[in-house]
PDB file of N, CA and C in Angstrom:
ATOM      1  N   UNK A   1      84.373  23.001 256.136  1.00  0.00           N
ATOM      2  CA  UNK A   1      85.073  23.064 254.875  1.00  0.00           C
ATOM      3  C   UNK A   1      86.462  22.460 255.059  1.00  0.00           C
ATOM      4  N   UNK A   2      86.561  21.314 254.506  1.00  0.00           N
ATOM      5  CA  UNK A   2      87.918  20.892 254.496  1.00  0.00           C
ATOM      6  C   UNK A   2      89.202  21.252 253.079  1.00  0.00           C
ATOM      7  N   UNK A   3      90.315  21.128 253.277  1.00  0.00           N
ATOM      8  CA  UNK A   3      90.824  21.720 251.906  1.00  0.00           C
ATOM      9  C   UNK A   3      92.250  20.487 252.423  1.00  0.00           C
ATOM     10  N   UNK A   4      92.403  20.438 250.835  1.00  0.00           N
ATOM     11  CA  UNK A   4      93.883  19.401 250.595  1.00  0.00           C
ATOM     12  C   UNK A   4      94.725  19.709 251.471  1.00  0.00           C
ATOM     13  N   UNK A   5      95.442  20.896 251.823  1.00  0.00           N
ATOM     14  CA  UNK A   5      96.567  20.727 252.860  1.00  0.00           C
ATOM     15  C   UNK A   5      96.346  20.730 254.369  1.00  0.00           C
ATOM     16  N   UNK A   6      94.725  21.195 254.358  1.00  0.00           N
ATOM     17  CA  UNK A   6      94.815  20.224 256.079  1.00  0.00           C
ATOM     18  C   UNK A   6      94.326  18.987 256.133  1.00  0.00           C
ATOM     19  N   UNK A   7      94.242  18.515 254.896  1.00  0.00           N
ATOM     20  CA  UNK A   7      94.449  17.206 255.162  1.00  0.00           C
ATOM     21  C   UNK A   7      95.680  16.524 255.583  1.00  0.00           C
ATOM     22  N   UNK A   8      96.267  16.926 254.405  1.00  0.00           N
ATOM     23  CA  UNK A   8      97.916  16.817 254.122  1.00  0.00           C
ATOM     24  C   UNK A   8      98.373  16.936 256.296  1.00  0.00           C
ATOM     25  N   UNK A   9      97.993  17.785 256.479  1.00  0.00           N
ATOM     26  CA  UNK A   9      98.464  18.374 257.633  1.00  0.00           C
ATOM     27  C   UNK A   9      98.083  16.716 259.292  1.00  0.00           C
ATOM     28  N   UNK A  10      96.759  16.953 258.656  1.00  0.00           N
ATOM     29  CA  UNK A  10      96.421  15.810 259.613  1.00  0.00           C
ATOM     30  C   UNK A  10      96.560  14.480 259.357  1.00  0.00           C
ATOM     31  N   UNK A  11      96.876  14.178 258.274  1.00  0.00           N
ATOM     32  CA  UNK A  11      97.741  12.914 258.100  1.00  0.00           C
ATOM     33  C   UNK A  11      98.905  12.713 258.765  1.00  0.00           C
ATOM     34  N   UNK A  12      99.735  13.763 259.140  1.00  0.00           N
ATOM     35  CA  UNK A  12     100.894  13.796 259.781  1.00  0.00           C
ATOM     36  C   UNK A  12     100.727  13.704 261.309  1.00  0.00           C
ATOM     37  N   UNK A  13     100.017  14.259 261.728  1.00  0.00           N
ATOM     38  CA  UNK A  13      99.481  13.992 263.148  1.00  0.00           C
ATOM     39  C   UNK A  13      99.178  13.019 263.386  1.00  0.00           C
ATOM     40  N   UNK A  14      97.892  12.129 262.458  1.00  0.00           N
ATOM     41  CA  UNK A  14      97.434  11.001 262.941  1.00  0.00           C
ATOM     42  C   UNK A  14      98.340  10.014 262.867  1.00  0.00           C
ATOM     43  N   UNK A  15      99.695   9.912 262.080  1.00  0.00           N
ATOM     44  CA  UNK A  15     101.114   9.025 262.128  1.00  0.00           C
ATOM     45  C   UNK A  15     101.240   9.437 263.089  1.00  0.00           C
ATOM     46  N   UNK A  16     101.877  10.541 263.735  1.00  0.00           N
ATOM     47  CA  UNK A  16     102.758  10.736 264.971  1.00  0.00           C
ATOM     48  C   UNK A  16     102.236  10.437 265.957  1.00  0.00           C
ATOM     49  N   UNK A  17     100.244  10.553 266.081  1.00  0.00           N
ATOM     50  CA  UNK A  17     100.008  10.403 267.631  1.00  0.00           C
ATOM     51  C   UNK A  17      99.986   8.345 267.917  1.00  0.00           C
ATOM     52  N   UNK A  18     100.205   7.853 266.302  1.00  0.00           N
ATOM     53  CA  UNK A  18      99.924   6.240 265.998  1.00  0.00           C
ATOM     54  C   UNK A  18     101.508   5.772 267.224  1.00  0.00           C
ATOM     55  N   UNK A  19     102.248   6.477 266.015  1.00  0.00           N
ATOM     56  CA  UNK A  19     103.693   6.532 266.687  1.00  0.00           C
ATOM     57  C   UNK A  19     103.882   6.457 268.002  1.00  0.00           C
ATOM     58  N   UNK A  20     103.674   7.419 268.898  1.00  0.00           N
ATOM     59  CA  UNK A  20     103.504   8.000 270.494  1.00  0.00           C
ATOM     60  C   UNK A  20     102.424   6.530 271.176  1.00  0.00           C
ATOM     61  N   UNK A  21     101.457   5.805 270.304  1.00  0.00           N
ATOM     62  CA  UNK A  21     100.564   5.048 271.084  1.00  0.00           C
ATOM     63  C   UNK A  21     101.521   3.916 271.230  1.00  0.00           C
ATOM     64  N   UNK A  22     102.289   3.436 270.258  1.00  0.00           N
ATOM     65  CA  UNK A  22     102.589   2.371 270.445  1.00  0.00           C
ATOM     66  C   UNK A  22     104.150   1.984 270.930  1.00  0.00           C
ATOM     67  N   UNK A  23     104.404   3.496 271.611  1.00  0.00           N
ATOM     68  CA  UNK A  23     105.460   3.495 273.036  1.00  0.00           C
ATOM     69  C   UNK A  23     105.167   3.687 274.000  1.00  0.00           C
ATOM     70  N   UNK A  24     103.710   4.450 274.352  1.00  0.00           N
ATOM     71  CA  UNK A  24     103.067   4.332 275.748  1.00  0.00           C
ATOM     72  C   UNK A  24     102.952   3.306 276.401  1.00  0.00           C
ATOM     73  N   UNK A  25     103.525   3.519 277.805  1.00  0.00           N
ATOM     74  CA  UNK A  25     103.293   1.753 278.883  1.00  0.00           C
ATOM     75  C   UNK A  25     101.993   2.243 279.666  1.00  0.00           C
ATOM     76  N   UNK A  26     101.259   2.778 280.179  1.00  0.00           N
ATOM     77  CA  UNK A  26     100.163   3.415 281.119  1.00  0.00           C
ATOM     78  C   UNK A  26      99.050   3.333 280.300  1.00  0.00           C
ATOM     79  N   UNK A  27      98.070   2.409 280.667  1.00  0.00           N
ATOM     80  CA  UNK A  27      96.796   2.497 280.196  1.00  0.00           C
ATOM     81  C   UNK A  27      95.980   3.648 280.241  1.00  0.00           C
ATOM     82  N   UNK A  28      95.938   4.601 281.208  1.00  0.00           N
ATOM     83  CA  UNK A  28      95.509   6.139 281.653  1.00  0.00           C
ATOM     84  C   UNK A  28      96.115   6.641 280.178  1.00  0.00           C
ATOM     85  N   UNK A  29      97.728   6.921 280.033  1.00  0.00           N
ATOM     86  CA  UNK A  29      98.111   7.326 279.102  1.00  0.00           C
ATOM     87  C   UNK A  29      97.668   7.250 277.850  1.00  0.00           C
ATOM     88  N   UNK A  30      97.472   6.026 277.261  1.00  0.00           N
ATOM     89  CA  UNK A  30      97.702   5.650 276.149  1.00  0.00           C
ATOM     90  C   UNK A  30      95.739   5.802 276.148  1.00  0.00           C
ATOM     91  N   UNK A  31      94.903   5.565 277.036  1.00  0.00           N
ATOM     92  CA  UNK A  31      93.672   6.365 276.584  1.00  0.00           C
ATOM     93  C   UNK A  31      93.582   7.871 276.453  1.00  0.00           C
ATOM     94  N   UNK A  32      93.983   8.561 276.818  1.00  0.00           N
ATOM     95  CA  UNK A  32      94.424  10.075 276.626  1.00  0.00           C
ATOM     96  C   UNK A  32      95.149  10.041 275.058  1.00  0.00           C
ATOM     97  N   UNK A  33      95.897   9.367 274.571  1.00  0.00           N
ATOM     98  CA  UNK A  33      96.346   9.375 273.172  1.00  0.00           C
ATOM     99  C   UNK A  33      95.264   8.853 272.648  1.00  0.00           C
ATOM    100  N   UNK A  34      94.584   8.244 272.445  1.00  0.00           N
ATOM    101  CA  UNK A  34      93.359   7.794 272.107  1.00  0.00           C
ATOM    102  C   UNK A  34      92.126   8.148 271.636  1.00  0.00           C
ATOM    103  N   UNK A  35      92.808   9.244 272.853  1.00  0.00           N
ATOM    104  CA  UNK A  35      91.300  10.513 272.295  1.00  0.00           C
ATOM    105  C   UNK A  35      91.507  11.147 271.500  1.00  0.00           C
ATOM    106  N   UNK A  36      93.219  12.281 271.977  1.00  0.00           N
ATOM    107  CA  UNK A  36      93.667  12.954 270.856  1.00  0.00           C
ATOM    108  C   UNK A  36      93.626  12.113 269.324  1.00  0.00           C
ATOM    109  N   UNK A  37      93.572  11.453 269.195  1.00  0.00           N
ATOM    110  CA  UNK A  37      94.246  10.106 268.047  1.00  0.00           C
ATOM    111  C   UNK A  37      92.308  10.226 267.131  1.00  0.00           C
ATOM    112  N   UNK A  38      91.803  10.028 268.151  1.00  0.00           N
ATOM    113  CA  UNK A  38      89.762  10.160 267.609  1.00  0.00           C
ATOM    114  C   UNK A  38      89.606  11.554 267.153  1.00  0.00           C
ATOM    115  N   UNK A  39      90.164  12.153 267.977  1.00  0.00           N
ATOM    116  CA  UNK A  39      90.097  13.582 267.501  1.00  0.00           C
ATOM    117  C   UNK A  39      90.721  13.815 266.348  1.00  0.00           C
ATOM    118  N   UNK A  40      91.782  13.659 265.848  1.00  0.00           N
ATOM    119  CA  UNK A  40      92.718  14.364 264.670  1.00  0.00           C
ATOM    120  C   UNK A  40      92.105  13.635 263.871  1.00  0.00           C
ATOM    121  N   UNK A  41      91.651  12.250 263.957  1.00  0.00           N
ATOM    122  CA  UNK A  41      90.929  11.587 262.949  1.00  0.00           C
ATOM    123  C   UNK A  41      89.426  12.313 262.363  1.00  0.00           C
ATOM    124  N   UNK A  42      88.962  12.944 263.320  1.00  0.00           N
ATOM    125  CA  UNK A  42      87.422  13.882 262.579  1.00  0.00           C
ATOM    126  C   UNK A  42      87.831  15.031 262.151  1.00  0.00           C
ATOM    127  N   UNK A  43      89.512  15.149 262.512  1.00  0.00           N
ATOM    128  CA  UNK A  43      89.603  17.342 261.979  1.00  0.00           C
ATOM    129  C   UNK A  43      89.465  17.998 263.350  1.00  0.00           C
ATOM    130  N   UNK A  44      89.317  17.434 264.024  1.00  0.00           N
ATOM    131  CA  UNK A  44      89.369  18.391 265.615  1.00  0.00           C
ATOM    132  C   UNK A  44      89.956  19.091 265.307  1.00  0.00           C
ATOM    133  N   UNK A  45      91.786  19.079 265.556  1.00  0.00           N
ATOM    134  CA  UNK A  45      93.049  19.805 265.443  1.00  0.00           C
ATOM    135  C   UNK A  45      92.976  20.439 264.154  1.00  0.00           C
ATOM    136  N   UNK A  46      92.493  20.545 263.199  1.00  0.00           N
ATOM    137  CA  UNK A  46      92.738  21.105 261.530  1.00  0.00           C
ATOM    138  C   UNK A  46      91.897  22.745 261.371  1.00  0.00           C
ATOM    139  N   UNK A  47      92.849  23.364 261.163  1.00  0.00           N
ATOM    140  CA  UNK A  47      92.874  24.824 260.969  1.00  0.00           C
ATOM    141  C   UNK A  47      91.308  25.166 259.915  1.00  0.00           C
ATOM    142  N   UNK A  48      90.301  24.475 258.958  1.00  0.00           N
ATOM    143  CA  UNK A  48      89.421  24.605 258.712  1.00  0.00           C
ATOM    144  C   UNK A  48      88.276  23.623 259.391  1.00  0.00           C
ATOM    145  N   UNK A  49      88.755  22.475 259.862  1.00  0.00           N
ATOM    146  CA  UNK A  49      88.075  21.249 259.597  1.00  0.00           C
ATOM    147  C   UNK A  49      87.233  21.529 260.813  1.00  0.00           C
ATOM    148  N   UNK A  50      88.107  21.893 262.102  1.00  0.00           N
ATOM    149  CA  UNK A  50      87.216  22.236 263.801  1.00  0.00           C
ATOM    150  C   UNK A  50      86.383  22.777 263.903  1.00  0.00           C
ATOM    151  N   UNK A  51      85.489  22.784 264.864  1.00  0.00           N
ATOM    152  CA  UNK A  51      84.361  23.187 265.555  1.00  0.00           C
ATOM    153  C   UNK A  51      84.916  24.281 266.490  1.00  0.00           C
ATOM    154  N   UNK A  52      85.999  24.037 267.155  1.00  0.00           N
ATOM    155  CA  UNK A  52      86.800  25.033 267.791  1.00  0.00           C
ATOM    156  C   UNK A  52      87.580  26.370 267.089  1.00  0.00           C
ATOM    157  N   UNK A  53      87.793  27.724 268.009  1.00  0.00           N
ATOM    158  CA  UNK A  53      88.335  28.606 266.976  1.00  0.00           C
ATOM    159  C   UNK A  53      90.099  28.455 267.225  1.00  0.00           C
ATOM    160  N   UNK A  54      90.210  27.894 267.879  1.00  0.00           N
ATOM    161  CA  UNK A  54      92.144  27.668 267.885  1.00  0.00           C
ATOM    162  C   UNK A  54      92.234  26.101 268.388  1.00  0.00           C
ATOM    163  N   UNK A  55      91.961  25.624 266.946  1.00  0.00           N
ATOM    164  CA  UNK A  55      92.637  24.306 267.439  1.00  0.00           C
ATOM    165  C   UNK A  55      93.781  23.990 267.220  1.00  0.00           C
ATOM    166  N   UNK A  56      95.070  24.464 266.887  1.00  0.00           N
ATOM    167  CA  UNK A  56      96.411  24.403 267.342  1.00  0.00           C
ATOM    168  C   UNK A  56      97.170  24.467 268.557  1.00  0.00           C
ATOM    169  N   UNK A  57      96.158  25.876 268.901  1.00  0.00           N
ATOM    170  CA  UNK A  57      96.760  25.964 270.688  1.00  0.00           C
ATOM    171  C   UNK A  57      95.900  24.842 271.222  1.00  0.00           C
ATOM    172  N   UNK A  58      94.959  24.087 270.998  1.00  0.00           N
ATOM    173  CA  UNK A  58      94.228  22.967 271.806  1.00  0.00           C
ATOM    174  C   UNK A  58      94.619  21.711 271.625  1.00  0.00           C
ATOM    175  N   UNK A  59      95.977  21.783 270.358  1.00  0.00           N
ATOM    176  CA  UNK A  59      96.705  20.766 270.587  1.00  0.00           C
ATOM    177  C   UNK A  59      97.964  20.674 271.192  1.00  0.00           C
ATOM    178  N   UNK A  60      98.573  21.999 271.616  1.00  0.00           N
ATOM    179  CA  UNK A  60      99.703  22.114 271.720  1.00  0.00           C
ATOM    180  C   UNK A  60      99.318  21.859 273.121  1.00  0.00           C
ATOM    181  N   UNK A  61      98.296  22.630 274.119  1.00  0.00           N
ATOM    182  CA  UNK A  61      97.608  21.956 275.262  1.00  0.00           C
ATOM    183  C   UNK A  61      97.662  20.801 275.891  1.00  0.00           C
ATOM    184  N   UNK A  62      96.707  19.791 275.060  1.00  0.00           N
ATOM    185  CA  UNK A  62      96.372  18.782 274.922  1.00  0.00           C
ATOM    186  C   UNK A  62      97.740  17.928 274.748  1.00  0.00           C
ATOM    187  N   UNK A  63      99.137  18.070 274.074  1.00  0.00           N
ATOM    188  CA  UNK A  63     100.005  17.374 273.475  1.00  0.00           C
ATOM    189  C   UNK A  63     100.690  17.695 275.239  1.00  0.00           C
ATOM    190  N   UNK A  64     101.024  18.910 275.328  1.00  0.00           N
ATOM    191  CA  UNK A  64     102.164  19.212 276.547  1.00  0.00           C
ATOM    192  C   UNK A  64     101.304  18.845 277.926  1.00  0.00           C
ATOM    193  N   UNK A  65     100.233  18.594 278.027  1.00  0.00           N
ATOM    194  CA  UNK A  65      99.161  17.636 279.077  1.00  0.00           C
ATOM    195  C   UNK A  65      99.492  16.630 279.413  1.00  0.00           C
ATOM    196  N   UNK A  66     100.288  15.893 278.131  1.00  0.00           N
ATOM    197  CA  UNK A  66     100.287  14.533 278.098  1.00  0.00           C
ATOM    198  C   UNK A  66     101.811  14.222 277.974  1.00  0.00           C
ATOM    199  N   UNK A  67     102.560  15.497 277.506  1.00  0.00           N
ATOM    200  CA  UNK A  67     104.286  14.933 277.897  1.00  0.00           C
ATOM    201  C   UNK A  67     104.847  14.136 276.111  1.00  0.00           C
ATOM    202  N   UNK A  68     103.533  14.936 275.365  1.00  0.00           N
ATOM    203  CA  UNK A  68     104.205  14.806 274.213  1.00  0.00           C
ATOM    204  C   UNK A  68     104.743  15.516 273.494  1.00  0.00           C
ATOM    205  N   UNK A  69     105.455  16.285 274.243  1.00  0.00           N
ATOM    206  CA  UNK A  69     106.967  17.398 273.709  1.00  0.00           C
ATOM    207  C   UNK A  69     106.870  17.081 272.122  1.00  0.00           C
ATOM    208  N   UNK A  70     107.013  16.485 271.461  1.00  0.00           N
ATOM    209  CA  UNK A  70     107.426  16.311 270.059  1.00  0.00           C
ATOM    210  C   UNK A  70     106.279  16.714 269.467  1.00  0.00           C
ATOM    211  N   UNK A  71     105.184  16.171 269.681  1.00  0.00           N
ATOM    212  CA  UNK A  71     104.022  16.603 269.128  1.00  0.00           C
ATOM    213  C   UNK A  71     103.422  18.171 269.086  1.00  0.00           C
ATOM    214  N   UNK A  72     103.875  18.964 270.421  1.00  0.00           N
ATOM    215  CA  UNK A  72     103.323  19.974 271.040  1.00  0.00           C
ATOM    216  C   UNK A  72     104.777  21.043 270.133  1.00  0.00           C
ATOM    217  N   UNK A  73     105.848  20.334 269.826  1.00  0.00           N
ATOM    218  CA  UNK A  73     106.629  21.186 268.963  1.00  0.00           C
ATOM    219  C   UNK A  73     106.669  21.339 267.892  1.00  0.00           C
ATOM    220  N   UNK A  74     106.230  20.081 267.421  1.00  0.00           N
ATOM    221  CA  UNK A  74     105.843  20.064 265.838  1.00  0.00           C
ATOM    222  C   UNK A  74     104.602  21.128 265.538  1.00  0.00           C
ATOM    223  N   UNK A  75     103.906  20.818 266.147  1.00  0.00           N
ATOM    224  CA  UNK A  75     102.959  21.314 266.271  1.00  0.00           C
ATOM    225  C   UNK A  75     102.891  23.546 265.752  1.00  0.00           C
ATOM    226  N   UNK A  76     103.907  23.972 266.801  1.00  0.00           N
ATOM    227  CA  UNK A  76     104.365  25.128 266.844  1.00  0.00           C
ATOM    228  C   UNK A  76     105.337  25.533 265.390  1.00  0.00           C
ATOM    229  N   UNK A  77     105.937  24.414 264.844  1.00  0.00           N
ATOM    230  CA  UNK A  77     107.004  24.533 263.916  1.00  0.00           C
ATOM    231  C   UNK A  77     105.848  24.553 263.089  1.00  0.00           C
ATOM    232  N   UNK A  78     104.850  23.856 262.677  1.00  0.00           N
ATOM    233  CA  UNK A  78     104.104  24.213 261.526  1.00  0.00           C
ATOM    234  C   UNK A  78     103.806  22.552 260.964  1.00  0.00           C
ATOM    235  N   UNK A  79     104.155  21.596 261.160  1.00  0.00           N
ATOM    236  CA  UNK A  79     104.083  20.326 260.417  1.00  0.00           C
ATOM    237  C   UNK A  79     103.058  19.974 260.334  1.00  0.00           C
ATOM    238  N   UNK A  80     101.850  20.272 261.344  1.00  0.00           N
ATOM    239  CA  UNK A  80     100.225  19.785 261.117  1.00  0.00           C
ATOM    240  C   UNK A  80      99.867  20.724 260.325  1.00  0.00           C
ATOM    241  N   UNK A  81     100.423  21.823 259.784  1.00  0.00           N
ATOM    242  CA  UNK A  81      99.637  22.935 259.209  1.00  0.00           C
ATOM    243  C   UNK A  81      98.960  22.273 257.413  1.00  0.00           C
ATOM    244  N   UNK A  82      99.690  21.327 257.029  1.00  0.00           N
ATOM    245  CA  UNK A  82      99.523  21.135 255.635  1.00  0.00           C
ATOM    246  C   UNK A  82     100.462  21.337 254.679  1.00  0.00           C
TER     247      UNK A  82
END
């Protein structure tokens, strides 16, 4: 079940992780954004949209894995929420 504000929500993610790809120098890296980036694009990360039961903490994970502080804070502040 998807609903308007996690959309709203993952629109904002999928800018920021666009953002984060196209300052990565490390090919390792920037496939690791890649995934996250495939992921937010199906609803992985989205509070109805996942298959998972906490996909916030599996981004905040996934974000501080990878040294994307901004993402992994936004994240906590609420900005993917919708």
């Amino acid at each position: 079940m998807s609903t308007g504000n996690d959309k709203l929500g993952n629109d904002k993610l999928v800018s920021d992780l666009e953002e984060e790809l196209d300052r990565v120098t490390t090919k390792t890296k920037a496939a690791a954004i890649e995934m996250m980036l495939s992921r937010a694009k199906t609803g992985f990360y989205g509070d109805f949209t996942s298959p998972i039961a906490t996909p916030k903490l599996r981004l905040i994970r996934d974000a501080e894995g990878l040294g994307l502080k901004n993402i992994a804070a936004n994240t906590m502040g609420g900005k993917y929420d919708g």
